[in-house]
N, C-alpha and C. Protein backbone atom coordinates (compact mmCIF):
# COMPACT_ATOMS: atom_id res chain seq x y z
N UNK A 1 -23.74 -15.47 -7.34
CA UNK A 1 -23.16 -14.18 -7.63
C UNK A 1 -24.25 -13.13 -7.48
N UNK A 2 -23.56 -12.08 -7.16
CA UNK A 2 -24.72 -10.97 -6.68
C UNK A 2 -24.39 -9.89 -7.56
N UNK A 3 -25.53 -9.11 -8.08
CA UNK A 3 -25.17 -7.83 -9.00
C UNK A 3 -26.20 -6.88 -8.78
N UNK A 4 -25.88 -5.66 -8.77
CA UNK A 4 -26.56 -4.44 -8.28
C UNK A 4 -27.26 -3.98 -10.06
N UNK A 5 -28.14 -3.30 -10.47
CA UNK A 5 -28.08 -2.95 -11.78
C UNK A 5 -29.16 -1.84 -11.88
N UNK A 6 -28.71 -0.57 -12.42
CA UNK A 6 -29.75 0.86 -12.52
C UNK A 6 -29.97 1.29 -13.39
N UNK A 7 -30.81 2.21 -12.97
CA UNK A 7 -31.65 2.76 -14.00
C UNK A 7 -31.87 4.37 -13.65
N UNK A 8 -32.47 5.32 -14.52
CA UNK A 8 -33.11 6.79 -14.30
C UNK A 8 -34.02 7.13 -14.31
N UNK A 9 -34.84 6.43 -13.82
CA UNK A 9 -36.15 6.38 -13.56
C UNK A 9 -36.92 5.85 -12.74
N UNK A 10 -38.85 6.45 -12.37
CA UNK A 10 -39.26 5.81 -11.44
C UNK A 10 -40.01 4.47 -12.04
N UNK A 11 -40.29 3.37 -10.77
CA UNK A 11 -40.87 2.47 -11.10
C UNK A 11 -40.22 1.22 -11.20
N UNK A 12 -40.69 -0.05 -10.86
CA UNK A 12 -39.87 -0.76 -10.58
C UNK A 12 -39.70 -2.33 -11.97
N UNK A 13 -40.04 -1.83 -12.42
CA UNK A 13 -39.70 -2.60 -14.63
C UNK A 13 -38.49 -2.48 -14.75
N UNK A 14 -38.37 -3.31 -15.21
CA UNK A 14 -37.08 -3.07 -16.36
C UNK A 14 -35.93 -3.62 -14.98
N UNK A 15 -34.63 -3.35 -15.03
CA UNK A 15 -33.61 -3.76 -14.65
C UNK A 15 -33.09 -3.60 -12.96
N UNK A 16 -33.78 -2.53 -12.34
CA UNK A 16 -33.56 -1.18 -10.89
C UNK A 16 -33.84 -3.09 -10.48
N UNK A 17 -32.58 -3.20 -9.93
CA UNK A 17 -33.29 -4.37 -9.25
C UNK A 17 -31.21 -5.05 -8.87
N UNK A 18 -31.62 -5.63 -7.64
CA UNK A 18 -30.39 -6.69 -7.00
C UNK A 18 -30.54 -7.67 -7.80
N UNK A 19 -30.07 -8.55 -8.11
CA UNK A 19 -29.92 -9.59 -9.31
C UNK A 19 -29.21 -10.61 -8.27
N UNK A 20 -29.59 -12.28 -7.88
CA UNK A 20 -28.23 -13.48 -7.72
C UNK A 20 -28.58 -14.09 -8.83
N UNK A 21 -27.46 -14.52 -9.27
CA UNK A 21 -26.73 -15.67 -10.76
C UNK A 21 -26.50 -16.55 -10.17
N UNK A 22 -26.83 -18.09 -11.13
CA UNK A 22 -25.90 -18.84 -10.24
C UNK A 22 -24.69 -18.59 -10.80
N UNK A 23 -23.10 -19.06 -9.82
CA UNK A 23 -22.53 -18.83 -10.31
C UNK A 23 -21.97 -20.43 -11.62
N UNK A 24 -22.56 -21.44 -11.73
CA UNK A 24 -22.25 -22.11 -12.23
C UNK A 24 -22.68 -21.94 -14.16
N UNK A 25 -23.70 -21.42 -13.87
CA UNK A 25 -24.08 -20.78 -15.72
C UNK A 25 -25.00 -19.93 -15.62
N UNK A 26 -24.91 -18.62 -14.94
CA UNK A 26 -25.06 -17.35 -14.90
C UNK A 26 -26.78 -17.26 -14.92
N UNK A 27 -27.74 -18.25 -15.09
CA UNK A 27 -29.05 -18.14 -14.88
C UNK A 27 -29.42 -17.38 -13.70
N UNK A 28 -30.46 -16.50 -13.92
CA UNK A 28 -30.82 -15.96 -12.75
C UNK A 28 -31.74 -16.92 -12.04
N UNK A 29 -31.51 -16.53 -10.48
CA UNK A 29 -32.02 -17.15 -9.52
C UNK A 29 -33.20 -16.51 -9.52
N UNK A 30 -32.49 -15.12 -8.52
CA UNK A 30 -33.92 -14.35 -8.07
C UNK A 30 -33.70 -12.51 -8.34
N UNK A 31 -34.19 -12.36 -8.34
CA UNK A 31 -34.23 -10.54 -8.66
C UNK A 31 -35.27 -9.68 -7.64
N UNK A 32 -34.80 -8.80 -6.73
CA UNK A 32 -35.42 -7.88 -5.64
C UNK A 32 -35.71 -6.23 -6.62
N UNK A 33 -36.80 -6.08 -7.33
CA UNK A 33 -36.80 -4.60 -7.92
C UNK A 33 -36.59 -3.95 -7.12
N UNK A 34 -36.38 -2.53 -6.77
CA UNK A 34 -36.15 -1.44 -6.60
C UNK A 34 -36.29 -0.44 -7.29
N UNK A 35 -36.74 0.95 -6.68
CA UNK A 35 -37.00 2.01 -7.32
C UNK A 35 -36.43 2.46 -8.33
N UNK A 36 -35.08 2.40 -8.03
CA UNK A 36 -34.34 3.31 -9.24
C UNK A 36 -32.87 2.29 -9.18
N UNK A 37 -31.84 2.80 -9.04
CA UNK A 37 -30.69 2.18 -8.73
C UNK A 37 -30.06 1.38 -7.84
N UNK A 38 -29.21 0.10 -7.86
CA UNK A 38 -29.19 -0.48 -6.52
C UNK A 38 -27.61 -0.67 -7.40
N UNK A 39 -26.92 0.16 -6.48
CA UNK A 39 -25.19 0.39 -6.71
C UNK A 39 -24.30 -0.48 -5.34
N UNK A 40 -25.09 -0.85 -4.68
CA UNK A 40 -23.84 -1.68 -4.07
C UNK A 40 -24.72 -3.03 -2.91
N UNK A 41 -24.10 -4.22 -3.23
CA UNK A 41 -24.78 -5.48 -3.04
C UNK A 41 -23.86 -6.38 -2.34
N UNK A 42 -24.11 -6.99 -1.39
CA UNK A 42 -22.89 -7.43 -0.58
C UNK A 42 -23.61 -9.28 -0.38
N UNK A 43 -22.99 -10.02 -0.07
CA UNK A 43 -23.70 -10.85 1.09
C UNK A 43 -23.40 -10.50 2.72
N UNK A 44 -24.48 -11.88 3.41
CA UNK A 44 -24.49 -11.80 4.74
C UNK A 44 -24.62 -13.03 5.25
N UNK A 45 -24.05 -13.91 5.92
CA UNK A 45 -24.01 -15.09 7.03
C UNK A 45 -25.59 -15.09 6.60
N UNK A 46 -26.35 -16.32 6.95
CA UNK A 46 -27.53 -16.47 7.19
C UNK A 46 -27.77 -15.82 8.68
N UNK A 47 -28.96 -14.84 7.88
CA UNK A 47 -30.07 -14.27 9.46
C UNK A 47 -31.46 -14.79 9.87
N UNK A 48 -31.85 -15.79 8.83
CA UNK A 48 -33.14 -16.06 9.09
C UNK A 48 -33.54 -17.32 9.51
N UNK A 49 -31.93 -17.86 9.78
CA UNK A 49 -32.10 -19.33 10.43
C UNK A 49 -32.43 -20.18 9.08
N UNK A 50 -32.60 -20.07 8.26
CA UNK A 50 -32.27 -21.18 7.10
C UNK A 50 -31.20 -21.66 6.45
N UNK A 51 -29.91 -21.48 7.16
CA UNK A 51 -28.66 -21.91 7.17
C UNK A 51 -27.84 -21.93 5.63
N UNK A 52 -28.79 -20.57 4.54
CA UNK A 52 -28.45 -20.58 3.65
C UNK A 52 -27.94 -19.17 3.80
N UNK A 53 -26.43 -18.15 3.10
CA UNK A 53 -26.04 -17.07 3.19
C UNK A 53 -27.52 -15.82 2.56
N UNK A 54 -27.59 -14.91 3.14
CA UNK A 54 -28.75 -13.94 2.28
C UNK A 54 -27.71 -13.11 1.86
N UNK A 55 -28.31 -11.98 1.41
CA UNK A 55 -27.89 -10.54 0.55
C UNK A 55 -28.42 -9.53 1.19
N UNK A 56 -27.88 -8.77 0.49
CA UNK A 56 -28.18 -7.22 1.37
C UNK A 56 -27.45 -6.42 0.10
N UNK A 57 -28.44 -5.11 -0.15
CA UNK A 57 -28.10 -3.96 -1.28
C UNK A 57 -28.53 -2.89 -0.67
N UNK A 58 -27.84 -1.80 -1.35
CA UNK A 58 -28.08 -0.50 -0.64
C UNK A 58 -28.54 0.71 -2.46
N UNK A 59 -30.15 0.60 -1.84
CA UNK A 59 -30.86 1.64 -3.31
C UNK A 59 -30.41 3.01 -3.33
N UNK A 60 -30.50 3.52 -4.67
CA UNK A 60 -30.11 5.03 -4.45
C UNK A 60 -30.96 5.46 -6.38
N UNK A 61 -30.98 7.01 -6.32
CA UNK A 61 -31.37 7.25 -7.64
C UNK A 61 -32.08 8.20 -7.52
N UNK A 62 -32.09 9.70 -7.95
CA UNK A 62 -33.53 10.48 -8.02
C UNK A 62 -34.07 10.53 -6.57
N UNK A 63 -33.81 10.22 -5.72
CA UNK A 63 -34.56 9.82 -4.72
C UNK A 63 -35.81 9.24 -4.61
N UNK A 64 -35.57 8.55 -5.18
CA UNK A 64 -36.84 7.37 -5.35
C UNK A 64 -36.80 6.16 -4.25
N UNK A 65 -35.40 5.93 -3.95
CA UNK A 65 -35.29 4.70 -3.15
C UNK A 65 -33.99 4.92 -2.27
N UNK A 66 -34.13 4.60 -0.70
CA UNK A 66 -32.40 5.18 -0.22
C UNK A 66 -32.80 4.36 0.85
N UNK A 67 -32.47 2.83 0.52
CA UNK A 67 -32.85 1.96 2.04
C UNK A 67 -31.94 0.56 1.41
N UNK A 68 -32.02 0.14 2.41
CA UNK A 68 -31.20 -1.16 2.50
C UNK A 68 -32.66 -2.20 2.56
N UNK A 69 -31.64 -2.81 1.92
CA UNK A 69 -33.29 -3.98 1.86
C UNK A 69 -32.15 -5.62 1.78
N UNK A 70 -32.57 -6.19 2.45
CA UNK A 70 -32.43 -7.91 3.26
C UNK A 70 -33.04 -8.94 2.59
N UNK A 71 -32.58 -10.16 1.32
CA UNK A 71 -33.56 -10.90 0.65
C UNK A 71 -32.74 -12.40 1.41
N UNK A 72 -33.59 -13.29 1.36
CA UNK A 72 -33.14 -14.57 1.62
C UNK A 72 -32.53 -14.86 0.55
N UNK A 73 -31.57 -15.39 0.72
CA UNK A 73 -30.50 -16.63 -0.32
C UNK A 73 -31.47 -17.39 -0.90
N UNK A 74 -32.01 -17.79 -0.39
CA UNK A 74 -32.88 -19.07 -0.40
C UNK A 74 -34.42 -18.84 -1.66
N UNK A 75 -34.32 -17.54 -1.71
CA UNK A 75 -35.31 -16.65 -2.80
C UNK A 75 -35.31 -17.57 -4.20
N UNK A 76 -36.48 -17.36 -5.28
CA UNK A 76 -36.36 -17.73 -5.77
C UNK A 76 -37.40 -16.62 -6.71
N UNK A 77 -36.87 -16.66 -8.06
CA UNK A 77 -38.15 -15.70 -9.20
C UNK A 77 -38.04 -14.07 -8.86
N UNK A 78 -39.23 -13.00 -9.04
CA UNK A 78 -38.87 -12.39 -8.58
C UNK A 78 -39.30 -11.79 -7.27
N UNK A 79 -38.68 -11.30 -6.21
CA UNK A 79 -38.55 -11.08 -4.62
C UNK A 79 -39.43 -9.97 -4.62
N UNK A 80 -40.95 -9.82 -4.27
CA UNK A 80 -41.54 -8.62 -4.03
C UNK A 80 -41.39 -8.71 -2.22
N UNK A 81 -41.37 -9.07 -1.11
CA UNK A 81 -40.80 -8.86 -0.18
C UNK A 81 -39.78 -9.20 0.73
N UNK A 82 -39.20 -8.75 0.87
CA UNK A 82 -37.83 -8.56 1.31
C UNK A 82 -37.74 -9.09 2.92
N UNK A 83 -36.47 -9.67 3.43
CA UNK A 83 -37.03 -9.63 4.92
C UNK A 83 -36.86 -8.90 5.65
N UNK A 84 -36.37 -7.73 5.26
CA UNK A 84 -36.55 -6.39 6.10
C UNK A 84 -35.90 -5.13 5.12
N UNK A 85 -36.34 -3.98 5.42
CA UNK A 85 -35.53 -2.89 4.71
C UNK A 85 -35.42 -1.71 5.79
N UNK A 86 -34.52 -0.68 5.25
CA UNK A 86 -34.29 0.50 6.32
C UNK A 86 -34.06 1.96 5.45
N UNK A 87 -34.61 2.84 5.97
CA UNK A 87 -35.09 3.58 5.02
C UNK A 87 -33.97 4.82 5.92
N UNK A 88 -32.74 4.84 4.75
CA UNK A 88 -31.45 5.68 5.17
C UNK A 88 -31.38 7.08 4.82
N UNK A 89 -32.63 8.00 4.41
CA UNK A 89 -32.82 8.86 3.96
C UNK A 89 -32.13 9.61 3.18
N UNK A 90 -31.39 9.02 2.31
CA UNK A 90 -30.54 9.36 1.18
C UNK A 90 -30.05 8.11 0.38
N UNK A 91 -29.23 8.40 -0.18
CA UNK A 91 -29.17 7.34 -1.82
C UNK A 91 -28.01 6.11 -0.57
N UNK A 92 -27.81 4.79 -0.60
CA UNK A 92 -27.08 4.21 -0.21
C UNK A 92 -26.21 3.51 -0.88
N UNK A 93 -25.13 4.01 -0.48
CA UNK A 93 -24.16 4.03 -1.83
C UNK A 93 -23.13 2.66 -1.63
N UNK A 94 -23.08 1.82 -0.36
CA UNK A 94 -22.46 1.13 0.59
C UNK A 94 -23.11 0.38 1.14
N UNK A 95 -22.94 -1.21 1.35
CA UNK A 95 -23.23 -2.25 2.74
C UNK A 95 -22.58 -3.10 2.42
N UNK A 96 -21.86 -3.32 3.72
CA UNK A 96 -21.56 -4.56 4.25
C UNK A 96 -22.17 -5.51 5.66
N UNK A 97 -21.38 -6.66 5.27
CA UNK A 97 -21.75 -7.00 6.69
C UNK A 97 -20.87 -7.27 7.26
N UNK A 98 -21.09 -7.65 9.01
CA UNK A 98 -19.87 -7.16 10.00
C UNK A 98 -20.74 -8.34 11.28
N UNK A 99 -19.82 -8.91 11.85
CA UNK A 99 -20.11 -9.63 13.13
C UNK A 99 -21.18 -9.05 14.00
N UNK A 100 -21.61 -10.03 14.36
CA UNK A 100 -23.11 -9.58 15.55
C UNK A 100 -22.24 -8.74 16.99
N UNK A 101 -23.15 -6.95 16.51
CA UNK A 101 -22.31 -6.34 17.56
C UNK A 101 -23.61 -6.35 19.06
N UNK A 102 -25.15 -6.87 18.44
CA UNK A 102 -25.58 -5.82 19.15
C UNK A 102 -26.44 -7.40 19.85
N UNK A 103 -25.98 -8.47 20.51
CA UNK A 103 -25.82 -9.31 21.36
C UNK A 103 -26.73 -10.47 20.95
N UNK A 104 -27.27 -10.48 19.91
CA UNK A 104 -27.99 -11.51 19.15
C UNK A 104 -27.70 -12.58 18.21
N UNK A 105 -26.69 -12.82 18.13
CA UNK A 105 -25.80 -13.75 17.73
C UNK A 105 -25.79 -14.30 15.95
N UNK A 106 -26.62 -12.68 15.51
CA UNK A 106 -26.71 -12.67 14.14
C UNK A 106 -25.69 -11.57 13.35
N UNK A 107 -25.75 -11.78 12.63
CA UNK A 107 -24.76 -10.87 11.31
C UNK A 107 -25.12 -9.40 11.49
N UNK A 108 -24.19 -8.33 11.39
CA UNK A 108 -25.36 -7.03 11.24
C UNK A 108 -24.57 -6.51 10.38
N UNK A 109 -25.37 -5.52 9.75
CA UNK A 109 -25.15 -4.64 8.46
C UNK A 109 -24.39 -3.05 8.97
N UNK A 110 -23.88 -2.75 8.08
CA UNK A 110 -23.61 -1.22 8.08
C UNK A 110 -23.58 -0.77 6.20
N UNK A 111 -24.34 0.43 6.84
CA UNK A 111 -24.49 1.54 5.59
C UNK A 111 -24.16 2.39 5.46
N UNK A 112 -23.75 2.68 4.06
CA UNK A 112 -22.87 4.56 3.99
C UNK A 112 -24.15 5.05 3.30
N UNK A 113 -24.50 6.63 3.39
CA UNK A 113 -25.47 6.87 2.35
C UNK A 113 -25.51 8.33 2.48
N UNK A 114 -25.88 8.79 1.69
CA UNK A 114 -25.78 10.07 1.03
C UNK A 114 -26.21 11.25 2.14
N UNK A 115 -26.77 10.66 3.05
CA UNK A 115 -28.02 11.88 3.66
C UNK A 115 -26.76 11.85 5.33
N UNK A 116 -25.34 11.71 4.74
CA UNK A 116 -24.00 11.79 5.83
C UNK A 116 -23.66 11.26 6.56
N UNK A 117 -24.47 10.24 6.55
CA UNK A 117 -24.42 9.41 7.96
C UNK A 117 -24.37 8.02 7.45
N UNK A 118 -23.75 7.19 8.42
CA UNK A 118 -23.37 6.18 8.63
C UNK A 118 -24.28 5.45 9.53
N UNK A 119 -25.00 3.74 9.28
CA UNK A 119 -25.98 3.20 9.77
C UNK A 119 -25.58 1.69 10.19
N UNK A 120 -25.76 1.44 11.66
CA UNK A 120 -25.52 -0.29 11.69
C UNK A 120 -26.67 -0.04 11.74
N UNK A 121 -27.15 -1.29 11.09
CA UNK A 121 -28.45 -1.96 11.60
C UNK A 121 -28.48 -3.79 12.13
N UNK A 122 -29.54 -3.58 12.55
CA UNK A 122 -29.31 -5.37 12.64
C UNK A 122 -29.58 -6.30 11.66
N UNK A 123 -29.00 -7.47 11.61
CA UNK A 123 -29.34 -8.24 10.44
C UNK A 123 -30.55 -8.93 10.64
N UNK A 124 -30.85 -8.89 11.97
CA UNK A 124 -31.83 -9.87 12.05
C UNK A 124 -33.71 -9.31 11.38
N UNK A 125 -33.36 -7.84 11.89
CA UNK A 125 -34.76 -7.01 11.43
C UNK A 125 -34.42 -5.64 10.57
N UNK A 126 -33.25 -5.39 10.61
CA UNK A 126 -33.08 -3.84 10.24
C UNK A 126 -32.89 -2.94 10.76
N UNK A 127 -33.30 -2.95 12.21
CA UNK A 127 -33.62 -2.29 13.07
C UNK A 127 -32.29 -0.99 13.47
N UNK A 128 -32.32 0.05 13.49
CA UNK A 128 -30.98 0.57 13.34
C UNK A 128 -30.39 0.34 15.07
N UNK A 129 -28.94 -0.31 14.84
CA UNK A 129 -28.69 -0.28 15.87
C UNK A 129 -27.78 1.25 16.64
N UNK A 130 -27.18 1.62 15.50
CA UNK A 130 -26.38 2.80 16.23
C UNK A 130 -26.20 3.75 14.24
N UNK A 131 -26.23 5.28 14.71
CA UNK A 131 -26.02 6.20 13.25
C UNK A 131 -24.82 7.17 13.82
N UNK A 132 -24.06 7.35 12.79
CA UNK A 132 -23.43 8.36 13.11
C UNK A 132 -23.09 9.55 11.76
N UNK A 133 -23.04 10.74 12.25
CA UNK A 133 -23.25 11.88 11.11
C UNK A 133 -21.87 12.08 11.16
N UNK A 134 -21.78 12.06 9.52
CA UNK A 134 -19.91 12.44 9.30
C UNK A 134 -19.59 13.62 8.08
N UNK A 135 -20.47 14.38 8.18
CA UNK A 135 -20.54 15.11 7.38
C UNK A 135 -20.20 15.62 5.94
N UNK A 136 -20.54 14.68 4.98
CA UNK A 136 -20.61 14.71 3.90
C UNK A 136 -21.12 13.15 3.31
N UNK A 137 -21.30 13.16 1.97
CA UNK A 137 -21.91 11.98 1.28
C UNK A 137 -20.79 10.48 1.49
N UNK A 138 -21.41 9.40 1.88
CA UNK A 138 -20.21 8.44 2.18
C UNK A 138 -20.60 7.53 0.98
N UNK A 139 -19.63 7.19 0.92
CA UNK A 139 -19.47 5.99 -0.52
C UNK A 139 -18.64 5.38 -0.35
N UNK A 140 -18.39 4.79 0.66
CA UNK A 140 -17.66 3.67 0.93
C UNK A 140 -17.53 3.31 2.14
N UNK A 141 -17.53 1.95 2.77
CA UNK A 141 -17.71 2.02 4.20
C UNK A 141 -17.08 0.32 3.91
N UNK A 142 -15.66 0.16 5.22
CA UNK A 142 -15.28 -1.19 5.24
C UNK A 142 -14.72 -1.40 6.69
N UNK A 143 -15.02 -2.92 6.88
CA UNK A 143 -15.27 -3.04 8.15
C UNK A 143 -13.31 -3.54 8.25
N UNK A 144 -13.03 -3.31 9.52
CA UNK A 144 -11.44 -3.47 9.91
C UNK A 144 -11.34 -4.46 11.01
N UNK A 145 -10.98 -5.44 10.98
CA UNK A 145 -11.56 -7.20 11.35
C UNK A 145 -10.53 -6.83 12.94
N UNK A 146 -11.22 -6.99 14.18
CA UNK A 146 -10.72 -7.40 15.44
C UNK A 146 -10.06 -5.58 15.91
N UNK A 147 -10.49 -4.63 15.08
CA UNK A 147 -9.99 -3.56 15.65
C UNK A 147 -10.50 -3.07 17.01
N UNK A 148 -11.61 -3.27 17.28
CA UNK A 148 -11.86 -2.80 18.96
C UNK A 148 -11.40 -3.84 20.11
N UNK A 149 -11.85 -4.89 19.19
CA UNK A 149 -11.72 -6.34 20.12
C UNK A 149 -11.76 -7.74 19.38
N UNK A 150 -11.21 -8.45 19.98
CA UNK A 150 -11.64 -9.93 18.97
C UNK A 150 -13.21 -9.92 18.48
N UNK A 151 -13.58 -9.88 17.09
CA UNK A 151 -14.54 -10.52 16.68
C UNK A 151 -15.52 -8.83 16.60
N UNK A 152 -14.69 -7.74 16.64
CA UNK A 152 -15.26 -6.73 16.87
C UNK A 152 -14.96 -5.71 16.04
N UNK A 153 -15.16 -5.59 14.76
CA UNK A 153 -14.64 -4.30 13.47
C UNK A 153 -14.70 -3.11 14.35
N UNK A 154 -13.61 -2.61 13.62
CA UNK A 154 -13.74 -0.75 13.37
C UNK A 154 -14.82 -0.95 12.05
N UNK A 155 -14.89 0.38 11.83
CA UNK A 155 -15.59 0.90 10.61
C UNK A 155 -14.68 1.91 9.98
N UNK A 156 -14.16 1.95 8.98
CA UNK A 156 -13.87 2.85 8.08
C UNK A 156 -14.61 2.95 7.00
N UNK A 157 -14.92 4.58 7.30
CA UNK A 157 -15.37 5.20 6.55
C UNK A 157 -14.82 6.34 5.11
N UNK A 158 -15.09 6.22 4.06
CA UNK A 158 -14.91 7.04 3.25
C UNK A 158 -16.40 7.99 2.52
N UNK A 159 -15.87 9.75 2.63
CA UNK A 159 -16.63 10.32 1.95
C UNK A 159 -16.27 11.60 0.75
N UNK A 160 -16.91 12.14 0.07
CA UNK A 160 -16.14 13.44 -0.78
C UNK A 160 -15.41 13.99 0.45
N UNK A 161 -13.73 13.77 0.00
CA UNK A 161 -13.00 14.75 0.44
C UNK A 161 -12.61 14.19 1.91
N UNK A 162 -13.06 13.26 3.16
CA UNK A 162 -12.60 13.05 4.04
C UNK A 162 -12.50 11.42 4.22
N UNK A 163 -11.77 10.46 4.67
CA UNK A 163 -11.64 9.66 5.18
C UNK A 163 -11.88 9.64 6.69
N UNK A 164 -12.42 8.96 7.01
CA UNK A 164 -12.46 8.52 8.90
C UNK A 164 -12.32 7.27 9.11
């Protein structure tokens, strides 16, 4: 089980941190700190070839932290590096993951985040694959299964006041 959990402040103590449980008696596994708040935590297919599922959270808070950050499943205690992060220049309020669009036969991410724009990146590094500006703060972003093509999401997006 995966849990996002924040805080109002800088520094990375105390709780600002992605959390997995097991889900069999709620012991924590592993914990990824973060700056301030980490409000939305998804999984992802394995990207690192260890055939175990990873995670993916999207930080936000004060602007202390506004990136997506990538931990192995496979983590254990607490996670001071991550296997990749992406720095979305605003709070990230949203991630999921979504079928390998960008020909690498790995998982890739998309992010909603405050600074209006919308982010795939790849799962494999982070690497942004495509952004798009939608003008206003997004807080919610879900992928729409086979809408362009088999095996190929739309993206719907939600932000204050507009849907796309």
């Amino acid at each position: 089980m995966l849990a996002g959990i924040g805080g109002h402040s800088s520094g990375t103590a105390g709780p600002r941190s992605m959390y997995c449980f097991s889900g069999v008696d709620g012991t924590i596994i592993w914990r990824l700190p973060a700056q301030d708040a980490v409000g939305s935590v998804n999984w992802i297919p394995d990207v690192n070839g260890d055939n175990i599922p990873d995670a993916i959270c999207g930080a936000w808070g004060n602007g202390n932290d506004e990136k997506v950050y990538c931990v192995s499943g496979a983590s254990s205690g607490v996670v001071y590096t991550p296997l990749w992060s992406y720095d979305c220049g605003g709070d990230v309020q949203s991630v999921i993951s979504i079928p390998d669009v960008n020909g690498d036969n790995i998982p890739d991410v998309v992010a909603g985040a405050w600074s209006d724009s919308v982010f795939c990146l790849s799962g494999a590094n982070g690497a942004r694959i495509w952004a798009q500006f939608v003008s206003g703060y997004v807080v919610k972003v879900v992928a729409i299964p086979d809408l362009i093509a088999p095996n190929t999401p739309g993206i719907g997006v939600a932000h204050w006041g507009t849907v796309f």
